[in-house]
PDB file of N, CA and C in Angstrom:
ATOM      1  N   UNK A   1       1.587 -95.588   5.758  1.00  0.00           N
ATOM      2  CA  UNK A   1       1.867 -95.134   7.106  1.00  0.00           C
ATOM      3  C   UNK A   1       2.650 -96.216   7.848  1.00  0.00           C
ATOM      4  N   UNK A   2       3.470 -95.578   8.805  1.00  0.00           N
ATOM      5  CA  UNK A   2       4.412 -96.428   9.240  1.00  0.00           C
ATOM      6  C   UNK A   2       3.789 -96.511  10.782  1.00  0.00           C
ATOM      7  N   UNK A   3       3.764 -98.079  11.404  1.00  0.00           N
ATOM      8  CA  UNK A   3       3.703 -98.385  12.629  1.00  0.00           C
ATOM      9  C   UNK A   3       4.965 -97.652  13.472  1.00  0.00           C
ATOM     10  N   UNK A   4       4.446 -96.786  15.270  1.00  0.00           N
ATOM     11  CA  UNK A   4       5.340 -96.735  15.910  1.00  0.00           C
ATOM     12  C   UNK A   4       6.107 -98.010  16.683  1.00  0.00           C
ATOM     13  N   UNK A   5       7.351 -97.994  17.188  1.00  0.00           N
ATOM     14  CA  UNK A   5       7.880 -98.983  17.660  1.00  0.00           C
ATOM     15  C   UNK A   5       6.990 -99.337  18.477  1.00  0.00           C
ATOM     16  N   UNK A   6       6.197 -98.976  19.310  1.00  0.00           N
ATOM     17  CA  UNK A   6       5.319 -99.673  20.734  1.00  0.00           C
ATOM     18  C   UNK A   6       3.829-100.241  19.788  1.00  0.00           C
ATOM     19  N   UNK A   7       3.669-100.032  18.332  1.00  0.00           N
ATOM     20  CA  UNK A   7       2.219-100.005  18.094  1.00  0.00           C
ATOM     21  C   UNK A   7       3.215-101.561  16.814  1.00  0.00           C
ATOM     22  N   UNK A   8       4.023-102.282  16.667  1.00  0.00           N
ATOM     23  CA  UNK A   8       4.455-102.664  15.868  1.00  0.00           C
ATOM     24  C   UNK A   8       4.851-103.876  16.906  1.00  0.00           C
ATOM     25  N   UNK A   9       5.378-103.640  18.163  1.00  0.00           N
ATOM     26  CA  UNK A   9       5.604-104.651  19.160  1.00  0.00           C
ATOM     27  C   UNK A   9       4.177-105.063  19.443  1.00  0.00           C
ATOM     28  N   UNK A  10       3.193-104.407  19.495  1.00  0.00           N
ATOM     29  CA  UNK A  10       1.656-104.683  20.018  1.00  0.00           C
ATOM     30  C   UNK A  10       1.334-105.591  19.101  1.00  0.00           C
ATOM     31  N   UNK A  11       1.166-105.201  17.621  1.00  0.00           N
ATOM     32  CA  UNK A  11       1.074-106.074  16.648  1.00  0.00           C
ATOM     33  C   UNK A  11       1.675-107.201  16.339  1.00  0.00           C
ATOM     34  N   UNK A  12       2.753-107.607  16.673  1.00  0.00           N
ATOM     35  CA  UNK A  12       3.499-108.864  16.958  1.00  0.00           C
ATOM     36  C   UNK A  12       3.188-109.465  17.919  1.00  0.00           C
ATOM     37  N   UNK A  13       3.182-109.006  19.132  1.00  0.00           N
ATOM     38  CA  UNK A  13       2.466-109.729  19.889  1.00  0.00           C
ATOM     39  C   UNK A  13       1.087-110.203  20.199  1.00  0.00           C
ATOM     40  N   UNK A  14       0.081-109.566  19.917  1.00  0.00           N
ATOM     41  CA  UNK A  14      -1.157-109.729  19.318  1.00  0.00           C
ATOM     42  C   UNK A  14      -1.225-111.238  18.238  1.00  0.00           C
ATOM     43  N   UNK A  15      -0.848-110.789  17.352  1.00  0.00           N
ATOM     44  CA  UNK A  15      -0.157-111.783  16.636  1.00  0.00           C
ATOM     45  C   UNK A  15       0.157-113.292  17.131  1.00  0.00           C
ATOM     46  N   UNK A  16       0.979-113.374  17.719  1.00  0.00           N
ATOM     47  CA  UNK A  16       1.468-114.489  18.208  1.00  0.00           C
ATOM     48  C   UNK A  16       0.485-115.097  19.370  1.00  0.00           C
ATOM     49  N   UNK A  17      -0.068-114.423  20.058  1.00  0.00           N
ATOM     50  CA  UNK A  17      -0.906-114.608  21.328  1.00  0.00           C
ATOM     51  C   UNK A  17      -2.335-115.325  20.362  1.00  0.00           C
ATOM     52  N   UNK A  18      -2.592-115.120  19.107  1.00  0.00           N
ATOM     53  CA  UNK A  18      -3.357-115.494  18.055  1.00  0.00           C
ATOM     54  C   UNK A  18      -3.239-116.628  17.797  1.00  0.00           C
ATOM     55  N   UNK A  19      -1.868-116.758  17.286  1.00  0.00           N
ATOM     56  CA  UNK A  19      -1.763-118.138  16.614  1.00  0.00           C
ATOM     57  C   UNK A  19      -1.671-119.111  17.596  1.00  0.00           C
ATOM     58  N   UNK A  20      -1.046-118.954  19.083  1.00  0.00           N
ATOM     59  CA  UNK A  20      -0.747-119.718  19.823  1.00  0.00           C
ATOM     60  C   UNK A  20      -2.433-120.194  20.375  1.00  0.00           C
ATOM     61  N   UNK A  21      -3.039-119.026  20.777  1.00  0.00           N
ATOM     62  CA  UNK A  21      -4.299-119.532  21.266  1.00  0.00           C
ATOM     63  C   UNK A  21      -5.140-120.788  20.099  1.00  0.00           C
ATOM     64  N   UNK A  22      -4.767-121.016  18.868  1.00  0.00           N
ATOM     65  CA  UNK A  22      -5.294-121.733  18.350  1.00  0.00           C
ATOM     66  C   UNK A  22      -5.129-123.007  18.173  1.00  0.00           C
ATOM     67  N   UNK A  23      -3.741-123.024  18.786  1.00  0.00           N
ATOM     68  CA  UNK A  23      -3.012-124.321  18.868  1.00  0.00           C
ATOM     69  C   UNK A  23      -3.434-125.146  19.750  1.00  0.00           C
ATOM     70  N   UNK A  24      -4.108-126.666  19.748  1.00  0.00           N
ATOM     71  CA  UNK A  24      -4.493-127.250  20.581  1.00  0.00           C
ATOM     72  C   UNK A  24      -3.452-128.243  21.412  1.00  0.00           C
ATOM     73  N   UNK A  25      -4.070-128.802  22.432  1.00  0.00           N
ATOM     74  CA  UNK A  25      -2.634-129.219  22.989  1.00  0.00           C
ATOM     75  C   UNK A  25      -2.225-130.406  22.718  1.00  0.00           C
ATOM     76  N   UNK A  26      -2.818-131.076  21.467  1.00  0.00           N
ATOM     77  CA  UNK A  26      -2.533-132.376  21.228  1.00  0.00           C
ATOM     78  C   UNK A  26      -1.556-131.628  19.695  1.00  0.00           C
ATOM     79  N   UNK A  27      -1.734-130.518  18.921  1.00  0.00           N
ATOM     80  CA  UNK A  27      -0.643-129.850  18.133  1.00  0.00           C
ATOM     81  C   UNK A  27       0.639-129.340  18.967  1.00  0.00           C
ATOM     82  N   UNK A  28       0.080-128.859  20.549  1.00  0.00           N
ATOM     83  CA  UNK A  28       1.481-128.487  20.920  1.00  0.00           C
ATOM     84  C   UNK A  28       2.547-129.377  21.475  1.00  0.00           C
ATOM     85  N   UNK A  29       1.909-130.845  21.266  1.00  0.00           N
ATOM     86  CA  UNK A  29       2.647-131.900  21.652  1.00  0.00           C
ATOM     87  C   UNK A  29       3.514-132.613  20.473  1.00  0.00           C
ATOM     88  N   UNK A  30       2.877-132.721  19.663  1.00  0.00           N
ATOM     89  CA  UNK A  30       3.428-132.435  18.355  1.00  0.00           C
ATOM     90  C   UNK A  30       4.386-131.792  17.852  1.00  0.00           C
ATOM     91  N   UNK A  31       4.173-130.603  18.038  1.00  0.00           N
ATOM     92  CA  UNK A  31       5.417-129.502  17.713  1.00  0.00           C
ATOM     93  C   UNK A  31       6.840-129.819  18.545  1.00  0.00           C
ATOM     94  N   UNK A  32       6.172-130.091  20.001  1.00  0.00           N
ATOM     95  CA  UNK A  32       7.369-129.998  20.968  1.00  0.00           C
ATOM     96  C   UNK A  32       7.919-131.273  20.887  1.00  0.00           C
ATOM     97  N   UNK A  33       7.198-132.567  20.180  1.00  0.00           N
ATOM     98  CA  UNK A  33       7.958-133.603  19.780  1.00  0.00           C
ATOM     99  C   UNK A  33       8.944-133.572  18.762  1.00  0.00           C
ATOM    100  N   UNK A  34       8.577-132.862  17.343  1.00  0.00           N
ATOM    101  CA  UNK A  34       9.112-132.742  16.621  1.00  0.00           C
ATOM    102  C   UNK A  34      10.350-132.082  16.781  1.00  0.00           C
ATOM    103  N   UNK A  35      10.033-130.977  17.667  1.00  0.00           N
ATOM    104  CA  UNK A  35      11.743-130.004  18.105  1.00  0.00           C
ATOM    105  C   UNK A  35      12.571-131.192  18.788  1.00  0.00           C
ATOM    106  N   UNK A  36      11.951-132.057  19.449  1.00  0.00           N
ATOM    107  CA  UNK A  36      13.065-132.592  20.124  1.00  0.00           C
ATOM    108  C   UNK A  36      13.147-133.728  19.284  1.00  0.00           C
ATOM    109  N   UNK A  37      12.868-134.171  18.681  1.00  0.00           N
ATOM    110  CA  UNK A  37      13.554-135.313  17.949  1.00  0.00           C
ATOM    111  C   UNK A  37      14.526-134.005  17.059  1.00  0.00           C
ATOM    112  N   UNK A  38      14.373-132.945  15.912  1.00  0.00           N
ATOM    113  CA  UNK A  38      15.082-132.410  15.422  1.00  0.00           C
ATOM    114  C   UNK A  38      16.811-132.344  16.646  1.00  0.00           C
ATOM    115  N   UNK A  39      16.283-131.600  17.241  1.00  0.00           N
ATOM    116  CA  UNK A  39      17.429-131.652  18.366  1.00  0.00           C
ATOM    117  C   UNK A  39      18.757-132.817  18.384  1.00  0.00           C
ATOM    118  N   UNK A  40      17.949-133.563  19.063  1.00  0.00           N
ATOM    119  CA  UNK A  40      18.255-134.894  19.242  1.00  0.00           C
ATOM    120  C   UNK A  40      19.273-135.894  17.821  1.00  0.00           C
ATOM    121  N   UNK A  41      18.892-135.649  17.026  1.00  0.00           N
ATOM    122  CA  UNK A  41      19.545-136.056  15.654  1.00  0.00           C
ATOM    123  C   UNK A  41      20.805-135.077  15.442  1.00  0.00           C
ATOM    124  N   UNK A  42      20.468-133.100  15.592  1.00  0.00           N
ATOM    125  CA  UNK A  42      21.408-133.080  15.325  1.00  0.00           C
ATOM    126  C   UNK A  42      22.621-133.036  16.707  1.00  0.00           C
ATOM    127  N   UNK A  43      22.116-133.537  17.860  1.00  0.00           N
ATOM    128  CA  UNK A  43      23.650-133.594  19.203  1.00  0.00           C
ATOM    129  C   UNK A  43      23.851-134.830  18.892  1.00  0.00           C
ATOM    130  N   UNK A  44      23.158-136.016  18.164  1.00  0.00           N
ATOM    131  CA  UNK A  44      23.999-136.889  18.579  1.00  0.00           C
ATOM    132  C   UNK A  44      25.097-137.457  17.154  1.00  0.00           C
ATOM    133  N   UNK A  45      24.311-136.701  16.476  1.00  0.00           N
ATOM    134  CA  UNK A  45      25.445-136.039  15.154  1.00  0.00           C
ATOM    135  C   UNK A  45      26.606-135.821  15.358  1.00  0.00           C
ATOM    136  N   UNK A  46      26.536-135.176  16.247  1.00  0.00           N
ATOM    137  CA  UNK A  46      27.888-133.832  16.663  1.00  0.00           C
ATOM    138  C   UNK A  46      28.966-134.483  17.803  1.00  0.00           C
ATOM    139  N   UNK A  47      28.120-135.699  18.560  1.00  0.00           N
ATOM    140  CA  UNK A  47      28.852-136.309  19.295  1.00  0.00           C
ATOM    141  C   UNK A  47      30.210-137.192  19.085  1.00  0.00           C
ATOM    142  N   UNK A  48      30.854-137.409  19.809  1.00  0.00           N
ATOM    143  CA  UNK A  48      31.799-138.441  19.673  1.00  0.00           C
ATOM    144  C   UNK A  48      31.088-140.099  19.897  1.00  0.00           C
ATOM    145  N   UNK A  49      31.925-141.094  19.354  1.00  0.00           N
ATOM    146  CA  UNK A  49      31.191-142.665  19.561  1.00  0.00           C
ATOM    147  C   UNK A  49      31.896-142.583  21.293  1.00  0.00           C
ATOM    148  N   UNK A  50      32.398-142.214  21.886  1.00  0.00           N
ATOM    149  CA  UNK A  50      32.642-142.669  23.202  1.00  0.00           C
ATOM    150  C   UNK A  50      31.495-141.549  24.308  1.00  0.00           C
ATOM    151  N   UNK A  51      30.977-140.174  23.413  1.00  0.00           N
ATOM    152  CA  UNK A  51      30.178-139.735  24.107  1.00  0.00           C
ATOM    153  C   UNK A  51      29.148-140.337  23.757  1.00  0.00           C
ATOM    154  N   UNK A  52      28.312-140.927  22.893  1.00  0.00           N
ATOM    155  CA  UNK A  52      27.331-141.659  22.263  1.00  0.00           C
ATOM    156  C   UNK A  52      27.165-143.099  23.680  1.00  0.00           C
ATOM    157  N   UNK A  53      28.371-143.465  23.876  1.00  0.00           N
ATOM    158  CA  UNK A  53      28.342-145.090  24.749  1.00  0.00           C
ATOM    159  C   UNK A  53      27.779-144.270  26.253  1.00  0.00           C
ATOM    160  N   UNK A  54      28.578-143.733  26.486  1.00  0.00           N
ATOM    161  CA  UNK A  54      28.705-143.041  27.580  1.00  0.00           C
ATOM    162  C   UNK A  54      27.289-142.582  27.850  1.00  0.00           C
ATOM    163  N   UNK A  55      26.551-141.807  27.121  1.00  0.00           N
ATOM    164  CA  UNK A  55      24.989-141.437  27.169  1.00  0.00           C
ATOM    165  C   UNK A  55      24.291-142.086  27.491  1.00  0.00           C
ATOM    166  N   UNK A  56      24.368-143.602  26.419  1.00  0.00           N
ATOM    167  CA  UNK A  56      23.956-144.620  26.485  1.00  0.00           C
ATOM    168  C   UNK A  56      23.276-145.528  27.902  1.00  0.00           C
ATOM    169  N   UNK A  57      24.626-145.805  28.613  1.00  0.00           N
ATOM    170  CA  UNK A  57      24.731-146.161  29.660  1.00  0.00           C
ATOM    171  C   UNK A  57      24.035-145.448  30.077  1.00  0.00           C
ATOM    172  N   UNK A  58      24.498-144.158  30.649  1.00  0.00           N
ATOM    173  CA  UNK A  58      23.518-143.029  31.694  1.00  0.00           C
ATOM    174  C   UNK A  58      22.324-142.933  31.810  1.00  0.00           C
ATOM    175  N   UNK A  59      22.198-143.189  30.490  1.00  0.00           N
ATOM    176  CA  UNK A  59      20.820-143.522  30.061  1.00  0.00           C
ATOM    177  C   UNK A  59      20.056-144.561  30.672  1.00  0.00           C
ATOM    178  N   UNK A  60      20.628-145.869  30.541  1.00  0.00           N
ATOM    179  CA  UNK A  60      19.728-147.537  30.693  1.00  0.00           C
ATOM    180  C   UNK A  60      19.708-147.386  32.063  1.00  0.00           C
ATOM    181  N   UNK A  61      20.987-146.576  32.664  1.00  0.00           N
ATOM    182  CA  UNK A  61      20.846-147.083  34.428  1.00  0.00           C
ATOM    183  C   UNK A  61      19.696-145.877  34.573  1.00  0.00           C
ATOM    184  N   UNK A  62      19.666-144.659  34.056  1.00  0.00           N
ATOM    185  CA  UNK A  62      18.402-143.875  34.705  1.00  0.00           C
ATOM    186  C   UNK A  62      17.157-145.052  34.359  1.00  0.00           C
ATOM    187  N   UNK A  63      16.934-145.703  33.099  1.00  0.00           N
ATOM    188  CA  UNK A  63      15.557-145.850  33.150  1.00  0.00           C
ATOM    189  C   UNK A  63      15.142-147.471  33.922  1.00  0.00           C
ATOM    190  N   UNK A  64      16.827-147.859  33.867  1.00  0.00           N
ATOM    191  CA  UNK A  64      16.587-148.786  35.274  1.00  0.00           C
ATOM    192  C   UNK A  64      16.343-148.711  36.793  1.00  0.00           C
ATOM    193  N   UNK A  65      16.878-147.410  37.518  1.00  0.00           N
ATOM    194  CA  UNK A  65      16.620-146.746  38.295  1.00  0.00           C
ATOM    195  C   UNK A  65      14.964-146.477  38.331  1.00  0.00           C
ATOM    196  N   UNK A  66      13.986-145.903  36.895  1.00  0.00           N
ATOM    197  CA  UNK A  66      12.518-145.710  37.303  1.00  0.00           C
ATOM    198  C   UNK A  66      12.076-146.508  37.378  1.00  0.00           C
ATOM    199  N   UNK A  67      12.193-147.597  37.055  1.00  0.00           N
ATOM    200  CA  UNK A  67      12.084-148.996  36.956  1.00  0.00           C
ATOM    201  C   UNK A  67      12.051-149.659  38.052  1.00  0.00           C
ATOM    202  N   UNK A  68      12.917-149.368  38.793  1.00  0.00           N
ATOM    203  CA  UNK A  68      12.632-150.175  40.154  1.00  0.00           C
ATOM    204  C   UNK A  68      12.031-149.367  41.316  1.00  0.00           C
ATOM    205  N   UNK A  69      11.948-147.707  41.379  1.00  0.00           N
ATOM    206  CA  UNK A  69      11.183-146.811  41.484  1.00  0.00           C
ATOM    207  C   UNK A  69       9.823-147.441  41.484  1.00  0.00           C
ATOM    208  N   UNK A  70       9.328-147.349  40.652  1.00  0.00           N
ATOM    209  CA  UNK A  70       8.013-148.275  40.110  1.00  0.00           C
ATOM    210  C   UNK A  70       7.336-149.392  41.048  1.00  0.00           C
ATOM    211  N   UNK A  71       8.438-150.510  40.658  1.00  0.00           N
ATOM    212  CA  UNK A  71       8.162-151.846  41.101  1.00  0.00           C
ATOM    213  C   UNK A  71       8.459-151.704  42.875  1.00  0.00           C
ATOM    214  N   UNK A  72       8.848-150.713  43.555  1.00  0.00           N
ATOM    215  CA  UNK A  72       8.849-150.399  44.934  1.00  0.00           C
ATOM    216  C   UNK A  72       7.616-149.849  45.249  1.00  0.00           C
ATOM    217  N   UNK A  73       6.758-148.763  44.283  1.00  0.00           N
ATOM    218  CA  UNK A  73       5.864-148.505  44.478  1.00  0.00           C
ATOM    219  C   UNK A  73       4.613-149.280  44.638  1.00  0.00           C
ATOM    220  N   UNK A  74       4.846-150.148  43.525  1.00  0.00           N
ATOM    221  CA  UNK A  74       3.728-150.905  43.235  1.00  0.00           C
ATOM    222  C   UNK A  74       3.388-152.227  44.715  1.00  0.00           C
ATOM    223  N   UNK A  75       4.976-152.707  44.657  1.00  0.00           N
ATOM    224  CA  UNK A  75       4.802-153.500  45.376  1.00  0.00           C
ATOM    225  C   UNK A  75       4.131-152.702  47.142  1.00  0.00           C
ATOM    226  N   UNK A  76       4.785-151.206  46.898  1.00  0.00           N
ATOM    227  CA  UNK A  76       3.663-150.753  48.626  1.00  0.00           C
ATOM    228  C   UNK A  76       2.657-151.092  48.325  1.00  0.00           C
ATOM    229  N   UNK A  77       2.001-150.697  46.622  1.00  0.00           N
ATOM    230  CA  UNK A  77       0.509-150.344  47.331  1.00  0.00           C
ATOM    231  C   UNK A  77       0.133-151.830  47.641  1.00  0.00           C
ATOM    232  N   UNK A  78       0.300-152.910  46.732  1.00  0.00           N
ATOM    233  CA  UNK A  78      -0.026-154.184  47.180  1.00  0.00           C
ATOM    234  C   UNK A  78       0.172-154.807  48.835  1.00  0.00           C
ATOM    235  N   UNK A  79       1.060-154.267  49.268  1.00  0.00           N
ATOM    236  CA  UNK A  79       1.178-155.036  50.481  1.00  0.00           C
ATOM    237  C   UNK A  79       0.158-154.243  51.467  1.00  0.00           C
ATOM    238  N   UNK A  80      -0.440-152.659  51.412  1.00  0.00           N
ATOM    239  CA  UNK A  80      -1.268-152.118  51.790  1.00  0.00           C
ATOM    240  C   UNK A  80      -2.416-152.571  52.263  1.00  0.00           C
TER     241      UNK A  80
END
Protein backbone atom coordinates (compact mmCIF):
# COMPACT_ATOMS: atom_id res chain seq x y z
CA UNK A 1 0.00 0.00 0.00
CA UNK A 2 1.02 3.27 -0.99
CA UNK A 3 1.26 6.38 1.48
CA UNK A 4 -1.01 9.54 0.44
CA UNK A 5 1.01 12.70 -0.28
CA UNK A 6 -0.27 14.43 3.16
CA UNK A 7 0.18 10.87 5.13
CA UNK A 8 3.99 10.55 3.59
CA UNK A 9 4.80 14.39 4.44
CA UNK A 10 3.41 13.43 8.11
CA UNK A 11 5.77 10.59 8.12
CA UNK A 12 8.78 12.59 7.26
CA UNK A 13 8.13 14.89 9.42
CA UNK A 14 7.35 12.83 12.35
CA UNK A 15 10.46 11.43 11.48
CA UNK A 16 12.70 14.16 11.68
CA UNK A 17 10.95 15.87 14.75
CA UNK A 18 12.31 12.18 16.18
CA UNK A 19 15.63 12.26 15.43
CA UNK A 20 16.08 15.87 16.21
CA UNK A 21 14.38 15.54 19.64
CA UNK A 22 17.16 13.11 20.47
CA UNK A 23 19.87 15.17 19.72
CA UNK A 24 21.39 16.73 22.72
CA UNK A 25 22.72 20.10 22.68
CA UNK A 26 26.20 19.38 23.32
CA UNK A 27 25.68 16.90 19.70
CA UNK A 28 24.00 19.91 18.20
CA UNK A 29 27.05 21.88 18.81
CA UNK A 30 29.00 19.48 17.32
CA UNK A 31 27.21 19.07 14.22
CA UNK A 32 26.94 22.86 13.77
CA UNK A 33 30.73 22.96 14.35
CA UNK A 34 31.50 20.51 12.02
CA UNK A 35 29.24 22.27 9.12
CA UNK A 36 31.12 25.23 9.67
CA UNK A 37 34.48 24.21 9.67
CA UNK A 38 33.31 21.97 6.38
CA UNK A 39 32.16 25.36 4.99
CA UNK A 40 34.91 27.26 5.87
CA UNK A 41 37.67 24.99 4.10
CA UNK A 42 35.69 24.79 1.19
CA UNK A 43 35.27 29.25 0.70
CA UNK A 44 38.51 29.66 1.54
CA UNK A 45 39.47 27.10 -1.13
CA UNK A 46 37.62 28.94 -3.64
CA UNK A 47 39.06 32.24 -2.64
CA UNK A 48 41.61 34.36 -4.18
CA UNK A 49 45.21 35.02 -1.98
CA UNK A 50 44.22 38.81 -2.08
CA UNK A 51 40.60 37.82 -0.87
CA UNK A 52 42.22 35.45 1.77
CA UNK A 53 44.57 38.88 3.08
CA UNK A 54 41.78 41.00 2.83
CA UNK A 55 39.50 38.65 5.24
CA UNK A 56 42.28 38.38 7.20
CA UNK A 57 42.64 41.84 8.15
CA UNK A 58 38.76 42.32 8.57
CA UNK A 59 39.08 39.86 10.57
CA UNK A 60 42.07 40.91 13.33
CA UNK A 61 40.55 44.52 13.36
CA UNK A 62 36.94 42.93 14.25
CA UNK A 63 38.50 40.83 17.00
CA UNK A 64 40.55 43.83 17.98
CA UNK A 65 37.61 45.97 18.07
CA UNK A 66 35.94 43.08 20.86
CA UNK A 67 38.85 43.39 22.45
CA UNK A 68 38.82 46.69 23.47
CA UNK A 69 34.94 46.40 23.77
CA UNK A 70 35.88 44.19 26.65
CA UNK A 71 38.69 45.98 28.28
CA UNK A 72 36.14 49.26 28.31
CA UNK A 73 33.82 47.11 29.96
CA UNK A 74 35.82 45.69 32.38
CA UNK A 75 37.59 48.64 33.18
CA UNK A 76 33.60 50.31 34.07
CA UNK A 77 32.87 47.72 36.20
CA UNK A 78 36.17 48.29 38.17
CA UNK A 79 35.98 51.88 38.52
CA UNK A 80 32.24 51.25 39.85
Amino acid sequence: MSLSTEDAKELEDRLVATMVSRVSLAEAINIMHQLALEETKKNVKEMSDEEKEATLEELRKGLEAVSEDESEKTEGEIEE
